[in-house]
PDB file of N, CA and C in Angstrom:
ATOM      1  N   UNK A   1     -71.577  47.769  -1.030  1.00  0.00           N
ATOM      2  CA  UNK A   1     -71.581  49.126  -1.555  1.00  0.00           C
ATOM      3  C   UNK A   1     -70.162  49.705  -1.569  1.00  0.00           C
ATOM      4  N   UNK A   2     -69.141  49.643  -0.733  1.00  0.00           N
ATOM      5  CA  UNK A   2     -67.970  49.758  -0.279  1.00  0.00           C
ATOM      6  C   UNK A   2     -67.101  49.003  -1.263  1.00  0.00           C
ATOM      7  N   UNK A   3     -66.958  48.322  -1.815  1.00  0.00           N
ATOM      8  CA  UNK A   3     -67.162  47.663  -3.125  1.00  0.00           C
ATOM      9  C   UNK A   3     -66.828  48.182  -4.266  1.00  0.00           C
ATOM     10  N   UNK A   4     -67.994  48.773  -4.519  1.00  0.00           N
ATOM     11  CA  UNK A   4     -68.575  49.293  -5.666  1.00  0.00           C
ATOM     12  C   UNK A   4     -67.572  50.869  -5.837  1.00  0.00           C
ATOM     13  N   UNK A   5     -67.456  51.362  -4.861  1.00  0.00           N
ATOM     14  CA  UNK A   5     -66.843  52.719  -4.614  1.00  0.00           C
ATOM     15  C   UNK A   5     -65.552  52.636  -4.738  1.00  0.00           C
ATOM     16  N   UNK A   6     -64.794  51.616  -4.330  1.00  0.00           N
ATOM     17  CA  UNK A   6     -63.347  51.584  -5.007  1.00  0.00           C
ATOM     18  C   UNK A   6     -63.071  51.202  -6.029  1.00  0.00           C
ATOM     19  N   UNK A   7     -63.747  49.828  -6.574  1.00  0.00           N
ATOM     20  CA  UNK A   7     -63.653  49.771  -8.002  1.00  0.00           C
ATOM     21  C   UNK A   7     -63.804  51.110  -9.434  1.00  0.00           C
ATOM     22  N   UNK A   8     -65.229  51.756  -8.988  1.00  0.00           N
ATOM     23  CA  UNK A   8     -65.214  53.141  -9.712  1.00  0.00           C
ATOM     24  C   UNK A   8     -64.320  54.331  -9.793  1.00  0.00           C
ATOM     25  N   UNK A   9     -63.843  54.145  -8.020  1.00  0.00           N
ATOM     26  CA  UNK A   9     -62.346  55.090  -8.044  1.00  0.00           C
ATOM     27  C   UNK A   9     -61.063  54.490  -8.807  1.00  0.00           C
ATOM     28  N   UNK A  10     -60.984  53.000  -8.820  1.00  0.00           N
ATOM     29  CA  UNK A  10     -60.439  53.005  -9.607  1.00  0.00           C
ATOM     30  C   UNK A  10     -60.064  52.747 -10.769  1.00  0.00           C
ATOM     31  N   UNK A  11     -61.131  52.537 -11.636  1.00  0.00           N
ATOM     32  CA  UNK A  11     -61.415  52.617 -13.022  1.00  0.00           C
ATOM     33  C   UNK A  11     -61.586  53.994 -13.302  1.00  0.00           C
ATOM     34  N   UNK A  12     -61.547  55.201 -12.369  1.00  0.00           N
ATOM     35  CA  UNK A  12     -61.521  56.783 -12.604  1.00  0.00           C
ATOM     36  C   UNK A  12     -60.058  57.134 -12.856  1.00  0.00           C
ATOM     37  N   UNK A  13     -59.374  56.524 -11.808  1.00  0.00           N
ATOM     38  CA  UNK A  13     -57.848  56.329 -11.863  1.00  0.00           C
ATOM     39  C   UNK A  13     -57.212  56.009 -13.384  1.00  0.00           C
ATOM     40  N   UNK A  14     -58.034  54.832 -13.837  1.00  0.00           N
ATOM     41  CA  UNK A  14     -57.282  54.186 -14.921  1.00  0.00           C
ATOM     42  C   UNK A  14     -57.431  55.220 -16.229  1.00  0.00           C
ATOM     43  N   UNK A  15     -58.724  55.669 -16.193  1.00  0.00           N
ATOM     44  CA  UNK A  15     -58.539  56.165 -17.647  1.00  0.00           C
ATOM     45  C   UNK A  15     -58.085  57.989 -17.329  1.00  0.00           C
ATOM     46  N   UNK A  16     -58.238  58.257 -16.613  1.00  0.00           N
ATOM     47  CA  UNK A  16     -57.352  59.490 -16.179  1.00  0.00           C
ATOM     48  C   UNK A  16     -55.653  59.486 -15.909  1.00  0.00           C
ATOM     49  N   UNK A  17     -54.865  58.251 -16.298  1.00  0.00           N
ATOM     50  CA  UNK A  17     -53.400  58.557 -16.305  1.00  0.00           C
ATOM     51  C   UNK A  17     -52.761  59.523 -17.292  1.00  0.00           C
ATOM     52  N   UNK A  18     -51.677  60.517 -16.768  1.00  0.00           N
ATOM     53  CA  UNK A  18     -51.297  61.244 -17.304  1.00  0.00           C
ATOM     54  C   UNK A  18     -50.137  60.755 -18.044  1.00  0.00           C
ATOM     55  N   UNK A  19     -49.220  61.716 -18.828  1.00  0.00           N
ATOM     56  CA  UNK A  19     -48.588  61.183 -19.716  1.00  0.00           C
ATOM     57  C   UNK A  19     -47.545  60.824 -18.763  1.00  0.00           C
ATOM     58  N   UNK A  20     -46.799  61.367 -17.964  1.00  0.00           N
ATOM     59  CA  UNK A  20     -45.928  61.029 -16.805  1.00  0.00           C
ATOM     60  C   UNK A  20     -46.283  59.161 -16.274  1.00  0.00           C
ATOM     61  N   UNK A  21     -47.991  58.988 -15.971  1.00  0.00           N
ATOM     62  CA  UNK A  21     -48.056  58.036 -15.407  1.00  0.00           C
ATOM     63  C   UNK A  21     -48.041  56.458 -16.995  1.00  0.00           C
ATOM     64  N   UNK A  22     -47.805  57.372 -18.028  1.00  0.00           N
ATOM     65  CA  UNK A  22     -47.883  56.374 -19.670  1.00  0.00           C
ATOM     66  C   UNK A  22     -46.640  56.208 -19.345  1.00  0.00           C
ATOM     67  N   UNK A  23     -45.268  57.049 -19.240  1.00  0.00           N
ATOM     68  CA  UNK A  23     -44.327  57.382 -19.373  1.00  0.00           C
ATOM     69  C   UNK A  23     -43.581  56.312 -18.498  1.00  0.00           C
ATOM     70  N   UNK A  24     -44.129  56.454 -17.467  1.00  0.00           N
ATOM     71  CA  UNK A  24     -43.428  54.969 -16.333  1.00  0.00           C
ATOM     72  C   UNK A  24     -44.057  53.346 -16.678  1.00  0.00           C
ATOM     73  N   UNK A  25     -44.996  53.471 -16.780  1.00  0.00           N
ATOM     74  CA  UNK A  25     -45.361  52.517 -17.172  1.00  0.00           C
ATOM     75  C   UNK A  25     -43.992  51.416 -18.809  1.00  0.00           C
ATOM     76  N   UNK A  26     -44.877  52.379 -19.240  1.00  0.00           N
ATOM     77  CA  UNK A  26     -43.881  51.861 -21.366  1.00  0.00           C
ATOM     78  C   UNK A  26     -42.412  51.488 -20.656  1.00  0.00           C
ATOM     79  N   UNK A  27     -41.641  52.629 -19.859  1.00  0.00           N
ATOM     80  CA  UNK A  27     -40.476  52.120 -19.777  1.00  0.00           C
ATOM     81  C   UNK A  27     -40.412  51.220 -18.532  1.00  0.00           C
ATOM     82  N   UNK A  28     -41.345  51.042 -18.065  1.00  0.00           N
ATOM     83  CA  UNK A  28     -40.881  49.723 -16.640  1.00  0.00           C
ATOM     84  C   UNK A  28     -41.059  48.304 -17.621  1.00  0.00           C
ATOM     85  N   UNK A  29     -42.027  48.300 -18.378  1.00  0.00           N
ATOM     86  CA  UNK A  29     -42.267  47.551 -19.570  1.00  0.00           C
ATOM     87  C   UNK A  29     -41.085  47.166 -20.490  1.00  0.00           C
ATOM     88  N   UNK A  30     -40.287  47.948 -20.851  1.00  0.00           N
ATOM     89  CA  UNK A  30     -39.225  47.908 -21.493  1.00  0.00           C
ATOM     90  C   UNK A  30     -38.064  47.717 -20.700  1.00  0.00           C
ATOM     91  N   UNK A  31     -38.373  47.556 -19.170  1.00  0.00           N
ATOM     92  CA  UNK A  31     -37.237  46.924 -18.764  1.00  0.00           C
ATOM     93  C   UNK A  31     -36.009  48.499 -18.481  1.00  0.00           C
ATOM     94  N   UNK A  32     -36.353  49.401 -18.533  1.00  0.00           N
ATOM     95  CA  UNK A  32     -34.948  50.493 -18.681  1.00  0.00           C
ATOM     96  C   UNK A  32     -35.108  50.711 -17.041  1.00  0.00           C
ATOM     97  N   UNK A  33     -34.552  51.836 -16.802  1.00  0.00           N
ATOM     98  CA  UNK A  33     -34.219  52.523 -15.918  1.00  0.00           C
ATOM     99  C   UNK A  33     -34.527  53.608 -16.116  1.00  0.00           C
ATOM    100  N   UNK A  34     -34.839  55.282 -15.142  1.00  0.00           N
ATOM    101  CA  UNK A  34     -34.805  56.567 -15.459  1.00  0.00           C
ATOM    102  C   UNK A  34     -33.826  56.730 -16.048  1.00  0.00           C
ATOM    103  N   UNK A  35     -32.665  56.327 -15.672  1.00  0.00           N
ATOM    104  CA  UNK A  35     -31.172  57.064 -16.310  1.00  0.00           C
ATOM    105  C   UNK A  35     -31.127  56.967 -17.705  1.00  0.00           C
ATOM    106  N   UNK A  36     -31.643  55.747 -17.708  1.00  0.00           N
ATOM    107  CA  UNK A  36     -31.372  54.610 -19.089  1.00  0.00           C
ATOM    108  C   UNK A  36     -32.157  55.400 -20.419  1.00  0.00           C
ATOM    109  N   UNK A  37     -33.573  55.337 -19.835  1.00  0.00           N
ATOM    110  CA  UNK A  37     -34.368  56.083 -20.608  1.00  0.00           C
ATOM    111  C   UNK A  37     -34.135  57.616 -21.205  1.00  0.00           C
ATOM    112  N   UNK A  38     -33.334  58.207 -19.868  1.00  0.00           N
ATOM    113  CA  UNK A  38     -33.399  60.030 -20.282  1.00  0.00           C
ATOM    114  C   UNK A  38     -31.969  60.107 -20.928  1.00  0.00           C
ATOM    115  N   UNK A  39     -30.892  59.019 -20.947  1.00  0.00           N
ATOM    116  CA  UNK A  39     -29.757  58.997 -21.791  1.00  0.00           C
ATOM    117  C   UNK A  39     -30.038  58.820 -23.155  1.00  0.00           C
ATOM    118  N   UNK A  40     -30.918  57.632 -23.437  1.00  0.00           N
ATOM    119  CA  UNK A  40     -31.769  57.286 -24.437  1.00  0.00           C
ATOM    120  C   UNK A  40     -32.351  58.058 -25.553  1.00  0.00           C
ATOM    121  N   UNK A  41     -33.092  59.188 -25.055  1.00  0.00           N
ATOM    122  CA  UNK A  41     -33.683  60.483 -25.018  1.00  0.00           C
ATOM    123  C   UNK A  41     -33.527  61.685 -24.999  1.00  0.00           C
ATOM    124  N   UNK A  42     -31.577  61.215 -24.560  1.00  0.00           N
ATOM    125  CA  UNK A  42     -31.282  63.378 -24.231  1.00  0.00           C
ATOM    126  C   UNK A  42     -31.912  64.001 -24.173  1.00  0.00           C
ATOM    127  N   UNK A  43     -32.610  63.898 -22.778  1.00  0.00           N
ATOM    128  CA  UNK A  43     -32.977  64.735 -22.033  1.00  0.00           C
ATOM    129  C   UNK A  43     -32.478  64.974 -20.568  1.00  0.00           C
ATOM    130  N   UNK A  44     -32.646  65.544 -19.871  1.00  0.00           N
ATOM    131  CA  UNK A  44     -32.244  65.364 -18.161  1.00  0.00           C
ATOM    132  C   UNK A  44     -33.003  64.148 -17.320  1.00  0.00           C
ATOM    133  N   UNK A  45     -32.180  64.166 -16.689  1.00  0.00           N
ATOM    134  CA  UNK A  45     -33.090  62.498 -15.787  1.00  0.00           C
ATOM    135  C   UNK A  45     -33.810  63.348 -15.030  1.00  0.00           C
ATOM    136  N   UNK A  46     -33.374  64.797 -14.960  1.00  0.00           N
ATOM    137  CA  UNK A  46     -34.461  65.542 -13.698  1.00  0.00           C
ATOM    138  C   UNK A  46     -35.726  65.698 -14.292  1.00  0.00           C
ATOM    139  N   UNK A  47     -35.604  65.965 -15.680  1.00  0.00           N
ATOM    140  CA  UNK A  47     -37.095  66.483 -16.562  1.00  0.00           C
ATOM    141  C   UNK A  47     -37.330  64.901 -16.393  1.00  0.00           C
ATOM    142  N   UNK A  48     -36.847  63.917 -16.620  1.00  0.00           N
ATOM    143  CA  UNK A  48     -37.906  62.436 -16.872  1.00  0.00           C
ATOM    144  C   UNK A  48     -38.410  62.182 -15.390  1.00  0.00           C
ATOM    145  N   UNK A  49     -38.037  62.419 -14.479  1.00  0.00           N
ATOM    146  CA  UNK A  49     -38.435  61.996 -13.308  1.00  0.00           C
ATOM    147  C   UNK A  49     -39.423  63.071 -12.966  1.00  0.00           C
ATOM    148  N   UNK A  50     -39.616  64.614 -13.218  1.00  0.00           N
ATOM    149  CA  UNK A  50     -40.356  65.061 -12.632  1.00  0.00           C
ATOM    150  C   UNK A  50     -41.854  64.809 -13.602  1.00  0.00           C
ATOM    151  N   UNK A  51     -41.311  64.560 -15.010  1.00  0.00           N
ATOM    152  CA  UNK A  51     -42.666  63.897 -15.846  1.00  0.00           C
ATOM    153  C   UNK A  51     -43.419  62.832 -15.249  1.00  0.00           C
ATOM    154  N   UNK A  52     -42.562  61.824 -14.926  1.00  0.00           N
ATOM    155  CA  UNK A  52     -43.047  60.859 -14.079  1.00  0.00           C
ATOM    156  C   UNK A  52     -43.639  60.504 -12.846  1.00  0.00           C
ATOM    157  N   UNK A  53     -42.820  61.701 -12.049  1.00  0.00           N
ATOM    158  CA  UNK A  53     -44.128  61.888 -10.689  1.00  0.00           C
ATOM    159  C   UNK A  53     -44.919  62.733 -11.189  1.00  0.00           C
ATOM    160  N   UNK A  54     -45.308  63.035 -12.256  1.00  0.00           N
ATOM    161  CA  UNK A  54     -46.440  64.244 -12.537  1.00  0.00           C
ATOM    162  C   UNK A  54     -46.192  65.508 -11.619  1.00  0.00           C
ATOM    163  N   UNK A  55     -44.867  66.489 -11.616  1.00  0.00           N
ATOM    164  CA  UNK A  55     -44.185  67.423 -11.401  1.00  0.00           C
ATOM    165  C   UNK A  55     -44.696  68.141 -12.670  1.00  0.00           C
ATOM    166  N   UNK A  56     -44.107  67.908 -13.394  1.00  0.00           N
ATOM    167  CA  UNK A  56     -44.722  68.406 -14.855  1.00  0.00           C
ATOM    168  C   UNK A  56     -45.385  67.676 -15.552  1.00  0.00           C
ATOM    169  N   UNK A  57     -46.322  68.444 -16.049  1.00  0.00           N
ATOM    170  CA  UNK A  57     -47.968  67.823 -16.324  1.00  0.00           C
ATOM    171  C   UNK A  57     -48.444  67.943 -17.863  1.00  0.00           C
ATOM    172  N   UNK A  58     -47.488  68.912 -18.132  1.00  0.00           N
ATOM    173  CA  UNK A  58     -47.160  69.237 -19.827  1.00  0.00           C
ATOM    174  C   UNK A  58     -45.894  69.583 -20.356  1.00  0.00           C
ATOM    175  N   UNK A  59     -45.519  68.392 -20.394  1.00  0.00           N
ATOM    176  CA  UNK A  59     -44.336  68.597 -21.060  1.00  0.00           C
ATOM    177  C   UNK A  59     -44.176  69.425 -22.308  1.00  0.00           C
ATOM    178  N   UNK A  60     -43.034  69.918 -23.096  1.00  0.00           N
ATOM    179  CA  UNK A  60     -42.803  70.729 -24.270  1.00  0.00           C
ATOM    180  C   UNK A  60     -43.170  69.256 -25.482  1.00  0.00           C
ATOM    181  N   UNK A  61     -43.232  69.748 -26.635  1.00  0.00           N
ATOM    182  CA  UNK A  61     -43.704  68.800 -27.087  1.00  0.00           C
ATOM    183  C   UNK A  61     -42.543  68.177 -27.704  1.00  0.00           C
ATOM    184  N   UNK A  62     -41.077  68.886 -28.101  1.00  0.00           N
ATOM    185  CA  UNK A  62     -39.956  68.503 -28.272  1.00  0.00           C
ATOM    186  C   UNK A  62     -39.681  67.164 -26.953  1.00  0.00           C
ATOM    187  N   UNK A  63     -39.737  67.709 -25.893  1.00  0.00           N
ATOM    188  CA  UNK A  63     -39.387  66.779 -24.943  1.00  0.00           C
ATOM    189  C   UNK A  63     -40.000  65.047 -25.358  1.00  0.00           C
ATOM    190  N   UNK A  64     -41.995  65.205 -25.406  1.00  0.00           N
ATOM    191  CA  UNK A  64     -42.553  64.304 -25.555  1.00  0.00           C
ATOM    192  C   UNK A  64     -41.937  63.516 -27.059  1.00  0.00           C
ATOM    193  N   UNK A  65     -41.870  64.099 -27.814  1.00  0.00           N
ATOM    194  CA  UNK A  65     -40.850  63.280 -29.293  1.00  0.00           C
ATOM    195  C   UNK A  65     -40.165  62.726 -28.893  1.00  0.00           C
ATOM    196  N   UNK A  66     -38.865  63.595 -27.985  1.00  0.00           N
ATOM    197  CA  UNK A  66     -37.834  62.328 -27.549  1.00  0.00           C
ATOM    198  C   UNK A  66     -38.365  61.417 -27.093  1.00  0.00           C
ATOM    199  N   UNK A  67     -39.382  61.173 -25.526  1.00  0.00           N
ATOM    200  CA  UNK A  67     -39.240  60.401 -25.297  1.00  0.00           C
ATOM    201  C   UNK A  67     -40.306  59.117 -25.493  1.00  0.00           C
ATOM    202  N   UNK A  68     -40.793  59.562 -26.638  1.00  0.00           N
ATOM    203  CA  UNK A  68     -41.576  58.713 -27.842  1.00  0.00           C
ATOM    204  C   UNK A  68     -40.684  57.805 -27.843  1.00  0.00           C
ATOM    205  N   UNK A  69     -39.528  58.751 -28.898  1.00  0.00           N
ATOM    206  CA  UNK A  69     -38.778  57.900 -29.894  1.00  0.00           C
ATOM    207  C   UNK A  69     -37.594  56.983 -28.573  1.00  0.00           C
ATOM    208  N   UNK A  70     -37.467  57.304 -27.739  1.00  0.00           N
ATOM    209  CA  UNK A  70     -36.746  56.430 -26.553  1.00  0.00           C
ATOM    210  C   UNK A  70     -37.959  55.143 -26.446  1.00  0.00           C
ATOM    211  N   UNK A  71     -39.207  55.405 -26.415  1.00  0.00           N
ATOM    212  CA  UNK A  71     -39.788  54.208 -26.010  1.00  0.00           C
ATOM    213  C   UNK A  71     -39.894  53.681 -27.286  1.00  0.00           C
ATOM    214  N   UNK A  72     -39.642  53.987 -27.921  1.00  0.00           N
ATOM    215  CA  UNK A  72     -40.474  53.444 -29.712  1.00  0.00           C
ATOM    216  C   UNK A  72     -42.093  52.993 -29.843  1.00  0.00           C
ATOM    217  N   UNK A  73     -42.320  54.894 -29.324  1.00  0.00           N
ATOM    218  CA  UNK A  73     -43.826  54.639 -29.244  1.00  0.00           C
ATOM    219  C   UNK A  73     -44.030  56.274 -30.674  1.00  0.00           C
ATOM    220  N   UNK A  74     -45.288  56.143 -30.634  1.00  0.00           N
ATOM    221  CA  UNK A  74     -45.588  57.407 -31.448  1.00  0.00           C
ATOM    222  C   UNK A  74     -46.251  58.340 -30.198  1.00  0.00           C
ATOM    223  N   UNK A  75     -46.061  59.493 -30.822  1.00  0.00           N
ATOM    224  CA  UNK A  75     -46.239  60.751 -29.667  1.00  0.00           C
ATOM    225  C   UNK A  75     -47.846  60.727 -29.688  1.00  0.00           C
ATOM    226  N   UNK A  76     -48.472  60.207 -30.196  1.00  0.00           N
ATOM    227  CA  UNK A  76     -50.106  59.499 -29.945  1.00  0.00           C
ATOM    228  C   UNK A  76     -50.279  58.962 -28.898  1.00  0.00           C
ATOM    229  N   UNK A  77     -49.607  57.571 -28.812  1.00  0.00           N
ATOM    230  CA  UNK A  77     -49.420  56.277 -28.190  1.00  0.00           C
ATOM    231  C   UNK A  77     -49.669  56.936 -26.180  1.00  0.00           C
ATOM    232  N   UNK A  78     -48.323  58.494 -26.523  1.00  0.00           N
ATOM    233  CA  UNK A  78     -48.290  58.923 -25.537  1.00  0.00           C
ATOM    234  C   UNK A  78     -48.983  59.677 -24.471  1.00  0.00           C
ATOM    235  N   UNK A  79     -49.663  60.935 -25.652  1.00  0.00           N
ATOM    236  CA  UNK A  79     -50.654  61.680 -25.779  1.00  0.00           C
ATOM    237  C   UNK A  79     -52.320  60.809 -24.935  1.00  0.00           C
ATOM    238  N   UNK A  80     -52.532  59.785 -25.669  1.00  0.00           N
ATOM    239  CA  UNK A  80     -53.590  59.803 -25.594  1.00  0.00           C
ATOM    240  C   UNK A  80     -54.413  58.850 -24.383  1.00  0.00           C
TER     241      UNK A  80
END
């Protein structure tokens, strides 16, 4: 039964990631760095890192474009 209860927590986990937790993912995938990415992106490494610990939970949507177009994803890809 004990089992059963973590697997569901964490398949609750999986489809509940936020864009912060898309956001680390794509770029650990791509091999960058925070720096790398928010240079990438002009944006602040402070705004990419606090996206990424889910500090901020909604980003502006200017922000999310950049860092679309840093991952060479569509702001869907990110979104959703």
């Amino acid at each position: 039964m004990k089992s059963h209860l973590c697997y569901h927590t964490m398949e609750s986990k999986k489809q509940g990631k936020t864009i912060g937790d898309k956001v680390r993912e794509l770029r650990n995938k791509r091999g960058l760095t925070q720096d790398k990415l928010a240079r990438k992106c002009d944006i602040p490494y402070t705004t990419l890192t606090k996206i990424e610990s889910n500090v901020i939970t909604k980003p502006t949507i200017q922000t999310v474009k950049k860092i679309a177009g840093g991952l060479e994803v569509t702001i869907d890809e990110l979104a959703k």
